[in-house]
PDB file of N, CA and C in Angstrom:
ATOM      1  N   UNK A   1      11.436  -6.008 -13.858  1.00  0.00           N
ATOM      2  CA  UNK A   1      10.031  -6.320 -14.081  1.00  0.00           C
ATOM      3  C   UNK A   1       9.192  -5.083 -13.788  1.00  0.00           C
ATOM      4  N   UNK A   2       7.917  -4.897 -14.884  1.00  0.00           N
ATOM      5  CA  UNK A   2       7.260  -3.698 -14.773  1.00  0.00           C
ATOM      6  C   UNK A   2       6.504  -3.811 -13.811  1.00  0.00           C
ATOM      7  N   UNK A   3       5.861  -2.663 -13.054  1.00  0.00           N
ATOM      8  CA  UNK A   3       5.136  -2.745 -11.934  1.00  0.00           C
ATOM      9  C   UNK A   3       3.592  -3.450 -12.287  1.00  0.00           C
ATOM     10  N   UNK A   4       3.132  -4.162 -11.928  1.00  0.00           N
ATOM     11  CA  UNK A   4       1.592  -4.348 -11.722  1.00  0.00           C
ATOM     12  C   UNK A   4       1.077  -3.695 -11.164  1.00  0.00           C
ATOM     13  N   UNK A   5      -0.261  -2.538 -12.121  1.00  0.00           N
ATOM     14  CA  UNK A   5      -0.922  -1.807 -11.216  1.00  0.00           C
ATOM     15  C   UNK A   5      -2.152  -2.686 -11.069  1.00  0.00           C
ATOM     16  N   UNK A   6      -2.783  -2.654  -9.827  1.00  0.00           N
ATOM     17  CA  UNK A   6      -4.025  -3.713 -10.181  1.00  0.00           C
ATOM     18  C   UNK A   6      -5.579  -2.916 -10.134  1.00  0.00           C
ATOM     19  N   UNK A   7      -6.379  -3.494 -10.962  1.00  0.00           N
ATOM     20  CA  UNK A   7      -7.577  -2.864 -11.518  1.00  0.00           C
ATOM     21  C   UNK A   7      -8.592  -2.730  -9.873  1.00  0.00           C
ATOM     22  N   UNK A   8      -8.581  -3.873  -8.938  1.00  0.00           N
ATOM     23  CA  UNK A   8      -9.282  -4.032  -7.738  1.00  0.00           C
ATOM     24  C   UNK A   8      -8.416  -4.732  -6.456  1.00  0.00           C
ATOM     25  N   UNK A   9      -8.739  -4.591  -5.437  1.00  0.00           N
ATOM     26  CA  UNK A   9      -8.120  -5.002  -4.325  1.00  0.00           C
ATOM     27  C   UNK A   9      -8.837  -5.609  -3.732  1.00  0.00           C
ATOM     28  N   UNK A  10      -8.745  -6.664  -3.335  1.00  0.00           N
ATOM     29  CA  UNK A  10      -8.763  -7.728  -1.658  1.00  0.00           C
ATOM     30  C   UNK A  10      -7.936  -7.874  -0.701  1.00  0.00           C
ATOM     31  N   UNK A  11      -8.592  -7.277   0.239  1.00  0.00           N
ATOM     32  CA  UNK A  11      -7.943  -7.630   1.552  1.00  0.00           C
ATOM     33  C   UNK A  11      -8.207  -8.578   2.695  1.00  0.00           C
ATOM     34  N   UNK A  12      -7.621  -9.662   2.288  1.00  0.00           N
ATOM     35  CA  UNK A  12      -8.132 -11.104   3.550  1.00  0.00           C
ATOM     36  C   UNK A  12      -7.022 -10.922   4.449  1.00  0.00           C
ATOM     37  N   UNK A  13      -6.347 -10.161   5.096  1.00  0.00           N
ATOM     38  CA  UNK A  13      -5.548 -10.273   6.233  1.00  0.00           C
ATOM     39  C   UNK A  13      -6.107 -10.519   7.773  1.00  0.00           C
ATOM     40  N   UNK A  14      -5.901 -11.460   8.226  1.00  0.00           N
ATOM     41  CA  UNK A  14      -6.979 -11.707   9.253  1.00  0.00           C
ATOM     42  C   UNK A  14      -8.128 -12.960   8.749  1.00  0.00           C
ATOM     43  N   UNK A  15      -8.179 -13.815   8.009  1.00  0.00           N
ATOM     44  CA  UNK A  15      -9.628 -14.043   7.397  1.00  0.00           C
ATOM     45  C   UNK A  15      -9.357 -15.560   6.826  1.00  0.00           C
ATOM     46  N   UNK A  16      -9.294 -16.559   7.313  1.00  0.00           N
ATOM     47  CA  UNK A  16      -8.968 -18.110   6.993  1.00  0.00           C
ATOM     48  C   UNK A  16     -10.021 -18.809   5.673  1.00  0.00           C
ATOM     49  N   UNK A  17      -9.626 -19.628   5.751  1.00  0.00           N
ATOM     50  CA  UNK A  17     -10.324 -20.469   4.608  1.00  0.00           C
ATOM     51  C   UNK A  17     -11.519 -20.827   5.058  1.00  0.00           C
ATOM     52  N   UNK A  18     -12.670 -20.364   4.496  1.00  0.00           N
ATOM     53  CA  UNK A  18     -12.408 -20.653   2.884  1.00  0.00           C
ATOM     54  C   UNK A  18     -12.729 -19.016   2.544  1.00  0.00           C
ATOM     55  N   UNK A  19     -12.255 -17.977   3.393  1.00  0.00           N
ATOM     56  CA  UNK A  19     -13.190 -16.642   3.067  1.00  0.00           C
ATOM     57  C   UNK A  19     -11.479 -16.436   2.458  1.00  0.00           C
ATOM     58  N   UNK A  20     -10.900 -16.590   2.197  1.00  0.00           N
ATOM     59  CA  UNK A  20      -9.729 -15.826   0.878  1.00  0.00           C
ATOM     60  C   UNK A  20     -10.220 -16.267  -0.408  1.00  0.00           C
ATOM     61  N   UNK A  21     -10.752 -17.669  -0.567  1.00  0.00           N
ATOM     62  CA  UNK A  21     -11.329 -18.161  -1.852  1.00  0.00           C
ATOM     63  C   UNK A  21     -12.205 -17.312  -1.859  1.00  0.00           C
ATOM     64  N   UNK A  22     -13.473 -17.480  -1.397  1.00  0.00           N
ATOM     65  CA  UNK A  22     -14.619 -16.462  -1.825  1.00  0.00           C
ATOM     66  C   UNK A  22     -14.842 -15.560  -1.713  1.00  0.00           C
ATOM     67  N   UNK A  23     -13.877 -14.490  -1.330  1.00  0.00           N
ATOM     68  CA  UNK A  23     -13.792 -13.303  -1.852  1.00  0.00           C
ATOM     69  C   UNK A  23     -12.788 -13.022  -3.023  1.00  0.00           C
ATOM     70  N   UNK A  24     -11.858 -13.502  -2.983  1.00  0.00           N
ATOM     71  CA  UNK A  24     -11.547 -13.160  -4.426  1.00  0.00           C
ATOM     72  C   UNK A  24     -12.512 -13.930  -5.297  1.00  0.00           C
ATOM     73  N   UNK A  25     -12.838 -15.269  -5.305  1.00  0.00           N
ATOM     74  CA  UNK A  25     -14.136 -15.569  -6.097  1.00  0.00           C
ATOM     75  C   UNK A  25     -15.256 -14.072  -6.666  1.00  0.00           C
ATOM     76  N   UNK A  26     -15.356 -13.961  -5.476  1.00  0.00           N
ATOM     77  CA  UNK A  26     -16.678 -12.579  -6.082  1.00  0.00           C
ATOM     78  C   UNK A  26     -15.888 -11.177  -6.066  1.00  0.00           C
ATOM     79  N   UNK A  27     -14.692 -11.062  -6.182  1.00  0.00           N
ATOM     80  CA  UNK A  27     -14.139  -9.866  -6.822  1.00  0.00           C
ATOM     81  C   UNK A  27     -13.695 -10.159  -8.225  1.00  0.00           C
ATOM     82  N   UNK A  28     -13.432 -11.447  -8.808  1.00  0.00           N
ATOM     83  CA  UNK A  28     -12.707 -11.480  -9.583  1.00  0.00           C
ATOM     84  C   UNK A  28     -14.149 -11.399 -10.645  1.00  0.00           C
ATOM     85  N   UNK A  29     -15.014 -11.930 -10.076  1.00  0.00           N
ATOM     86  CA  UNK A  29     -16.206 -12.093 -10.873  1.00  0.00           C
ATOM     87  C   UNK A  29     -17.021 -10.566 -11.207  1.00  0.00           C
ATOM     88  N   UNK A  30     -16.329  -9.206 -10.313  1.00  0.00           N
ATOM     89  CA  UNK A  30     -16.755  -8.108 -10.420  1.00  0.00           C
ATOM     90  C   UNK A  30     -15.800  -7.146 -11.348  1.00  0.00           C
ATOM     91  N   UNK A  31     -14.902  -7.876 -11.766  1.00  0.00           N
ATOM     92  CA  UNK A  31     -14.063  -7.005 -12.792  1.00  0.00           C
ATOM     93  C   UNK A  31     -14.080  -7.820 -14.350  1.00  0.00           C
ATOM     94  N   UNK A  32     -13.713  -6.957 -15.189  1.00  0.00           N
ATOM     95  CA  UNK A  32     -13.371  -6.953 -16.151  1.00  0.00           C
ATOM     96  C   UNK A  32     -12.241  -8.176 -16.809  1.00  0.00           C
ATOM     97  N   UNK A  33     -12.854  -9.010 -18.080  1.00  0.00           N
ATOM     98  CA  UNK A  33     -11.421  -9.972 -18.204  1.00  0.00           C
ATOM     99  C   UNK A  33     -10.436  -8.988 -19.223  1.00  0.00           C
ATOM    100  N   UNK A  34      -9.279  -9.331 -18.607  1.00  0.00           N
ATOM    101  CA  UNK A  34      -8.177  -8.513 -18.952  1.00  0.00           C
ATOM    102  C   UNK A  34      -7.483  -7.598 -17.432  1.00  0.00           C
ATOM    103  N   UNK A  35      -8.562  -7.186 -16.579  1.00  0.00           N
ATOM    104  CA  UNK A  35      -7.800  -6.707 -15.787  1.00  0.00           C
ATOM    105  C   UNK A  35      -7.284  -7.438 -14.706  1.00  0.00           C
ATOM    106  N   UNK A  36      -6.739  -6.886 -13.801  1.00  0.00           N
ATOM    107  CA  UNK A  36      -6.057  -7.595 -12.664  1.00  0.00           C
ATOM    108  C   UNK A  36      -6.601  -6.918 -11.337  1.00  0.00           C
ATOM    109  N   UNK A  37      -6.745  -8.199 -10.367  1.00  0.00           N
ATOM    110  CA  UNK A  37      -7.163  -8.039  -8.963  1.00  0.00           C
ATOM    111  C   UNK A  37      -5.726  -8.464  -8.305  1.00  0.00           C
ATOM    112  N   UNK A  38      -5.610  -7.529  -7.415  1.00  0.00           N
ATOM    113  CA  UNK A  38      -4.540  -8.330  -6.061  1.00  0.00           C
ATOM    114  C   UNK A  38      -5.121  -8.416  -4.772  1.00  0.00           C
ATOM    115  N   UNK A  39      -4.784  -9.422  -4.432  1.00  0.00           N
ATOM    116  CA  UNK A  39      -4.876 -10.251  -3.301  1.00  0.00           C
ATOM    117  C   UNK A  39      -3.882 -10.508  -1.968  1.00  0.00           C
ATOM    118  N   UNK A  40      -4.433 -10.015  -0.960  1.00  0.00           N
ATOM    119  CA  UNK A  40      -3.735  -9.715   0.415  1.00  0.00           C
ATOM    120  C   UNK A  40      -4.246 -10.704   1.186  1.00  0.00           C
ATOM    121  N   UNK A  41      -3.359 -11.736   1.600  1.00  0.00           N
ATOM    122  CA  UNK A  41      -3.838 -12.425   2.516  1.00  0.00           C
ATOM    123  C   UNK A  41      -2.271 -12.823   3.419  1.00  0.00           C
ATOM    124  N   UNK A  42      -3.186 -13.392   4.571  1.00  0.00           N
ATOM    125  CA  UNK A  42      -2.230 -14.279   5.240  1.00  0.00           C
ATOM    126  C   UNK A  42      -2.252 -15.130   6.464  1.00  0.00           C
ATOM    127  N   UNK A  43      -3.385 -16.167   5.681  1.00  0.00           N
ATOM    128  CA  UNK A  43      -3.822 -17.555   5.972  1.00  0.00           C
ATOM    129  C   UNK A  43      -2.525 -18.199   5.284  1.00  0.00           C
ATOM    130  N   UNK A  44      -1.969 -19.003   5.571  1.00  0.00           N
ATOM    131  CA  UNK A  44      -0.597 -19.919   4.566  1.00  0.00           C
ATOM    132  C   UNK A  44      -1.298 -21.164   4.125  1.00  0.00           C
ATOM    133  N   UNK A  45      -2.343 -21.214   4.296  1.00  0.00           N
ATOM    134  CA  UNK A  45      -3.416 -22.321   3.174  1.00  0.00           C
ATOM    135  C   UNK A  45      -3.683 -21.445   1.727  1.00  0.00           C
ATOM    136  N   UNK A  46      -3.884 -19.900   1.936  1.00  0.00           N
ATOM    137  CA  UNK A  46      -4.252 -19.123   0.946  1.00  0.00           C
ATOM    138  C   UNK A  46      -3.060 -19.475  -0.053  1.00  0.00           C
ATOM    139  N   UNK A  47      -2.078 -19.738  -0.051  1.00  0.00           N
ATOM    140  CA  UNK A  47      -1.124 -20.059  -0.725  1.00  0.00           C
ATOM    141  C   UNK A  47      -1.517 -20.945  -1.927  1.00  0.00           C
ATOM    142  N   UNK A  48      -1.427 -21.703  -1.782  1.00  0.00           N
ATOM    143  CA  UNK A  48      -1.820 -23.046  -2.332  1.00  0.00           C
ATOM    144  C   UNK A  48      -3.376 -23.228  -3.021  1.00  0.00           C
ATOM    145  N   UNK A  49      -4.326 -22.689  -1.963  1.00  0.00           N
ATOM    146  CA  UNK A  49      -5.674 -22.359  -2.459  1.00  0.00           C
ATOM    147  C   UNK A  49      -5.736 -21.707  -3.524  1.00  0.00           C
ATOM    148  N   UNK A  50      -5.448 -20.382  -3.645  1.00  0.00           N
ATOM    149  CA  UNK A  50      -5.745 -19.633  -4.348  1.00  0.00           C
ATOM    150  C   UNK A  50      -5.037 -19.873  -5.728  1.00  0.00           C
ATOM    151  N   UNK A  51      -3.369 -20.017  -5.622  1.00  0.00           N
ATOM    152  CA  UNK A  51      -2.539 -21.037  -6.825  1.00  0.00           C
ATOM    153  C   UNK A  51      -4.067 -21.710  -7.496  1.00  0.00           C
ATOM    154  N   UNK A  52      -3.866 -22.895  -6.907  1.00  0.00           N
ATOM    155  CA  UNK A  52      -5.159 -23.879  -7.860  1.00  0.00           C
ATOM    156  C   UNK A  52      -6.355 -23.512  -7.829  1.00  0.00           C
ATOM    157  N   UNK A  53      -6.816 -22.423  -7.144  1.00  0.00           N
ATOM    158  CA  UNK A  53      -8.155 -21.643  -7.898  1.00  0.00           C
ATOM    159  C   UNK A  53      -8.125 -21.055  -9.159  1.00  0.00           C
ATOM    160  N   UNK A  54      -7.194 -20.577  -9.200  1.00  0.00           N
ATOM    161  CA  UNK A  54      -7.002 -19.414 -10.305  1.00  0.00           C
ATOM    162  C   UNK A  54      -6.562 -20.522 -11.567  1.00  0.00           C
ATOM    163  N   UNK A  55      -6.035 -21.468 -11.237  1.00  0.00           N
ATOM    164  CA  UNK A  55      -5.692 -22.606 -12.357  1.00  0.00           C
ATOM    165  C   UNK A  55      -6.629 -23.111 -12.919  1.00  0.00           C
ATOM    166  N   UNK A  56      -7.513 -23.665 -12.167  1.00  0.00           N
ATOM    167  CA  UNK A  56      -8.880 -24.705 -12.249  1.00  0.00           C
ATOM    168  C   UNK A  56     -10.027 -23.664 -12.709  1.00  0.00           C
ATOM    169  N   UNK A  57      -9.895 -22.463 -12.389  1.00  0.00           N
ATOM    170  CA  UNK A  57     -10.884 -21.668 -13.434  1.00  0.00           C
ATOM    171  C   UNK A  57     -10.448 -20.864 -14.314  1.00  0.00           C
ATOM    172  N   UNK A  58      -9.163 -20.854 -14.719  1.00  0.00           N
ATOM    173  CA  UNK A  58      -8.567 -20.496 -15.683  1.00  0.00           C
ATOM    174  C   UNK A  58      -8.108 -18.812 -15.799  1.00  0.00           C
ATOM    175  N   UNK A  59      -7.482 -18.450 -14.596  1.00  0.00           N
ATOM    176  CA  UNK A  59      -7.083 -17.169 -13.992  1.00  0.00           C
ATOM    177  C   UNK A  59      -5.800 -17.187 -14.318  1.00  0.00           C
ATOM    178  N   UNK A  60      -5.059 -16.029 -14.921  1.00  0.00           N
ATOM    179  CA  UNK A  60      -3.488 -16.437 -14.555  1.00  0.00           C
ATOM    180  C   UNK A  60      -3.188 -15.300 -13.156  1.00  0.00           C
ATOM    181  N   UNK A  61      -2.547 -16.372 -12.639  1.00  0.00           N
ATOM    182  CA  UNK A  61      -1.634 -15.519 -11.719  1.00  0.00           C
ATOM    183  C   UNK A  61      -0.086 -14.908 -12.505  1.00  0.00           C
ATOM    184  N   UNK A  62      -0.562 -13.111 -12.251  1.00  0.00           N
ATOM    185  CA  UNK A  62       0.551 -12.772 -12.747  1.00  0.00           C
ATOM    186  C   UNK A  62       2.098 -12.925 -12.222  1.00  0.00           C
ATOM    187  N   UNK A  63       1.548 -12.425 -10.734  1.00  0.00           N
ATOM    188  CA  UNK A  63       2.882 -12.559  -9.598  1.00  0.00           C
ATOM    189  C   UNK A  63       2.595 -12.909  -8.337  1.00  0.00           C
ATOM    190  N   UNK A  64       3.275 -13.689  -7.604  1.00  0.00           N
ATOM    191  CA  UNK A  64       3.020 -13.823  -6.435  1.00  0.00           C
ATOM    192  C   UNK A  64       4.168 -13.156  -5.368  1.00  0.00           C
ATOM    193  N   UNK A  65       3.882 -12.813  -4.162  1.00  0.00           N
ATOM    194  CA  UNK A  65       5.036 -12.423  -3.306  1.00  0.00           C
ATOM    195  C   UNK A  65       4.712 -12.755  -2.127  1.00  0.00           C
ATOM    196  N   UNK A  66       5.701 -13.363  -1.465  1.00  0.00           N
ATOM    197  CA  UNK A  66       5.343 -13.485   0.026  1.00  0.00           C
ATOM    198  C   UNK A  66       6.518 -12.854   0.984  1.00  0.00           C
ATOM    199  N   UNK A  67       6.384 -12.196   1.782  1.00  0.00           N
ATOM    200  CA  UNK A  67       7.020 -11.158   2.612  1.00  0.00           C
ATOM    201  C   UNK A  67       6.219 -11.331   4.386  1.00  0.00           C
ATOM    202  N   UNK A  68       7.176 -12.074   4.682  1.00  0.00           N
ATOM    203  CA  UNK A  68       7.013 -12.613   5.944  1.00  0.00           C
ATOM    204  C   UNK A  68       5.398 -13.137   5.842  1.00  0.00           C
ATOM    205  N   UNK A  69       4.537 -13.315   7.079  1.00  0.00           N
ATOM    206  CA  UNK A  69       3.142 -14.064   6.835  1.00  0.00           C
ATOM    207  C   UNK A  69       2.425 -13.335   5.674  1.00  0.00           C
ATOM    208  N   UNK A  70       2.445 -12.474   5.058  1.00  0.00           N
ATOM    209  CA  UNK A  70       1.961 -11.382   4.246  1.00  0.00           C
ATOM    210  C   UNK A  70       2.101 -11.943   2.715  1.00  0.00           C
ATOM    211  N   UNK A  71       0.982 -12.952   1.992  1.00  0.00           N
ATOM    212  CA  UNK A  71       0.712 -13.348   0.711  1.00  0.00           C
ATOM    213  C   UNK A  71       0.408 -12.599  -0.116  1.00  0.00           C
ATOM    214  N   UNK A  72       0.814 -11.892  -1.695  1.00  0.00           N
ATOM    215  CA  UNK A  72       0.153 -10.709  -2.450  1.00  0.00           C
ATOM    216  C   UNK A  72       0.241 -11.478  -3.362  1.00  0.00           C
ATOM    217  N   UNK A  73      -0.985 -11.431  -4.227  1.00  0.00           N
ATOM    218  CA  UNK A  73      -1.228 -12.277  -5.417  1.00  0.00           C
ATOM    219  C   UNK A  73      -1.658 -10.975  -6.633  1.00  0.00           C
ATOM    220  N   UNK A  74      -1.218 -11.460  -7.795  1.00  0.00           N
ATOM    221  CA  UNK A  74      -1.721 -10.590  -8.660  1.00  0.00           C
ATOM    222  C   UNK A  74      -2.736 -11.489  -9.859  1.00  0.00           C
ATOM    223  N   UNK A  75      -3.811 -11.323  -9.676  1.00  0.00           N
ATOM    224  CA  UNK A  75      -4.691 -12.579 -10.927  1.00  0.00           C
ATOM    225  C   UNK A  75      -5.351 -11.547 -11.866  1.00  0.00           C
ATOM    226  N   UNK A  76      -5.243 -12.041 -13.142  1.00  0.00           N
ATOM    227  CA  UNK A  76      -5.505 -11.744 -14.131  1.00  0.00           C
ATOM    228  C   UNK A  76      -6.909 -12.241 -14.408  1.00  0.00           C
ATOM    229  N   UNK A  77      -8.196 -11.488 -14.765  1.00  0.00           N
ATOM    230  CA  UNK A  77      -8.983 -12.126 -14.870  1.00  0.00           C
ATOM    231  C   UNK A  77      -9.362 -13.075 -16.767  1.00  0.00           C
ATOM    232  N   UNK A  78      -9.295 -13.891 -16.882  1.00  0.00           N
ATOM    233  CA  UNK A  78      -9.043 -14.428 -18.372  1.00  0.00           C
ATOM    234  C   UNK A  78     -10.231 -14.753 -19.028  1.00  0.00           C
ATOM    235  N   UNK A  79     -11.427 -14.904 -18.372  1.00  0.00           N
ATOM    236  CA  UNK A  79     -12.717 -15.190 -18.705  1.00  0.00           C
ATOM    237  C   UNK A  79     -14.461 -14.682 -18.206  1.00  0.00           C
TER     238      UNK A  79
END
């Protein structure tokens, strides 16, 4: 699999719900559709949150990885 470079970064390490939603909320809303934001968190609600955020507003998640408490999301912005 090719690398994902991503267009912007978030870093919620340290930072519980609901501040992983709303910051990627207002990063994703600061880029470009077509590019990609990744997402650093590691709240283990962010998991799941962010999954059905990106669903329910119509984001694809390109990749996800989790590496010990450490969540990396890659979202595509689609709209």
């Amino acid at each position: 699999m090719e690398e994902i470079v991503p267009d912007e970064e978030v870093d919620c390490v340290g930072l519980y719900c609901p501040m992983p939603i709303s910051m990627t909320k207002e990063a994703i809303d600061g880029i470009k559709v077509g590019q990609v934001l990744k997402v650093v968190a590691d709240d283990p609600a962010a998991e799941e949150d962010i999954k059905r955020w990106a669903k329910r507003t119509g984001h694809e998640v390109l990749k996800f990885e989790k590496e010990g408490a450490i969540l990396t999301f890659y979202i595509k912005r689609m709209n």
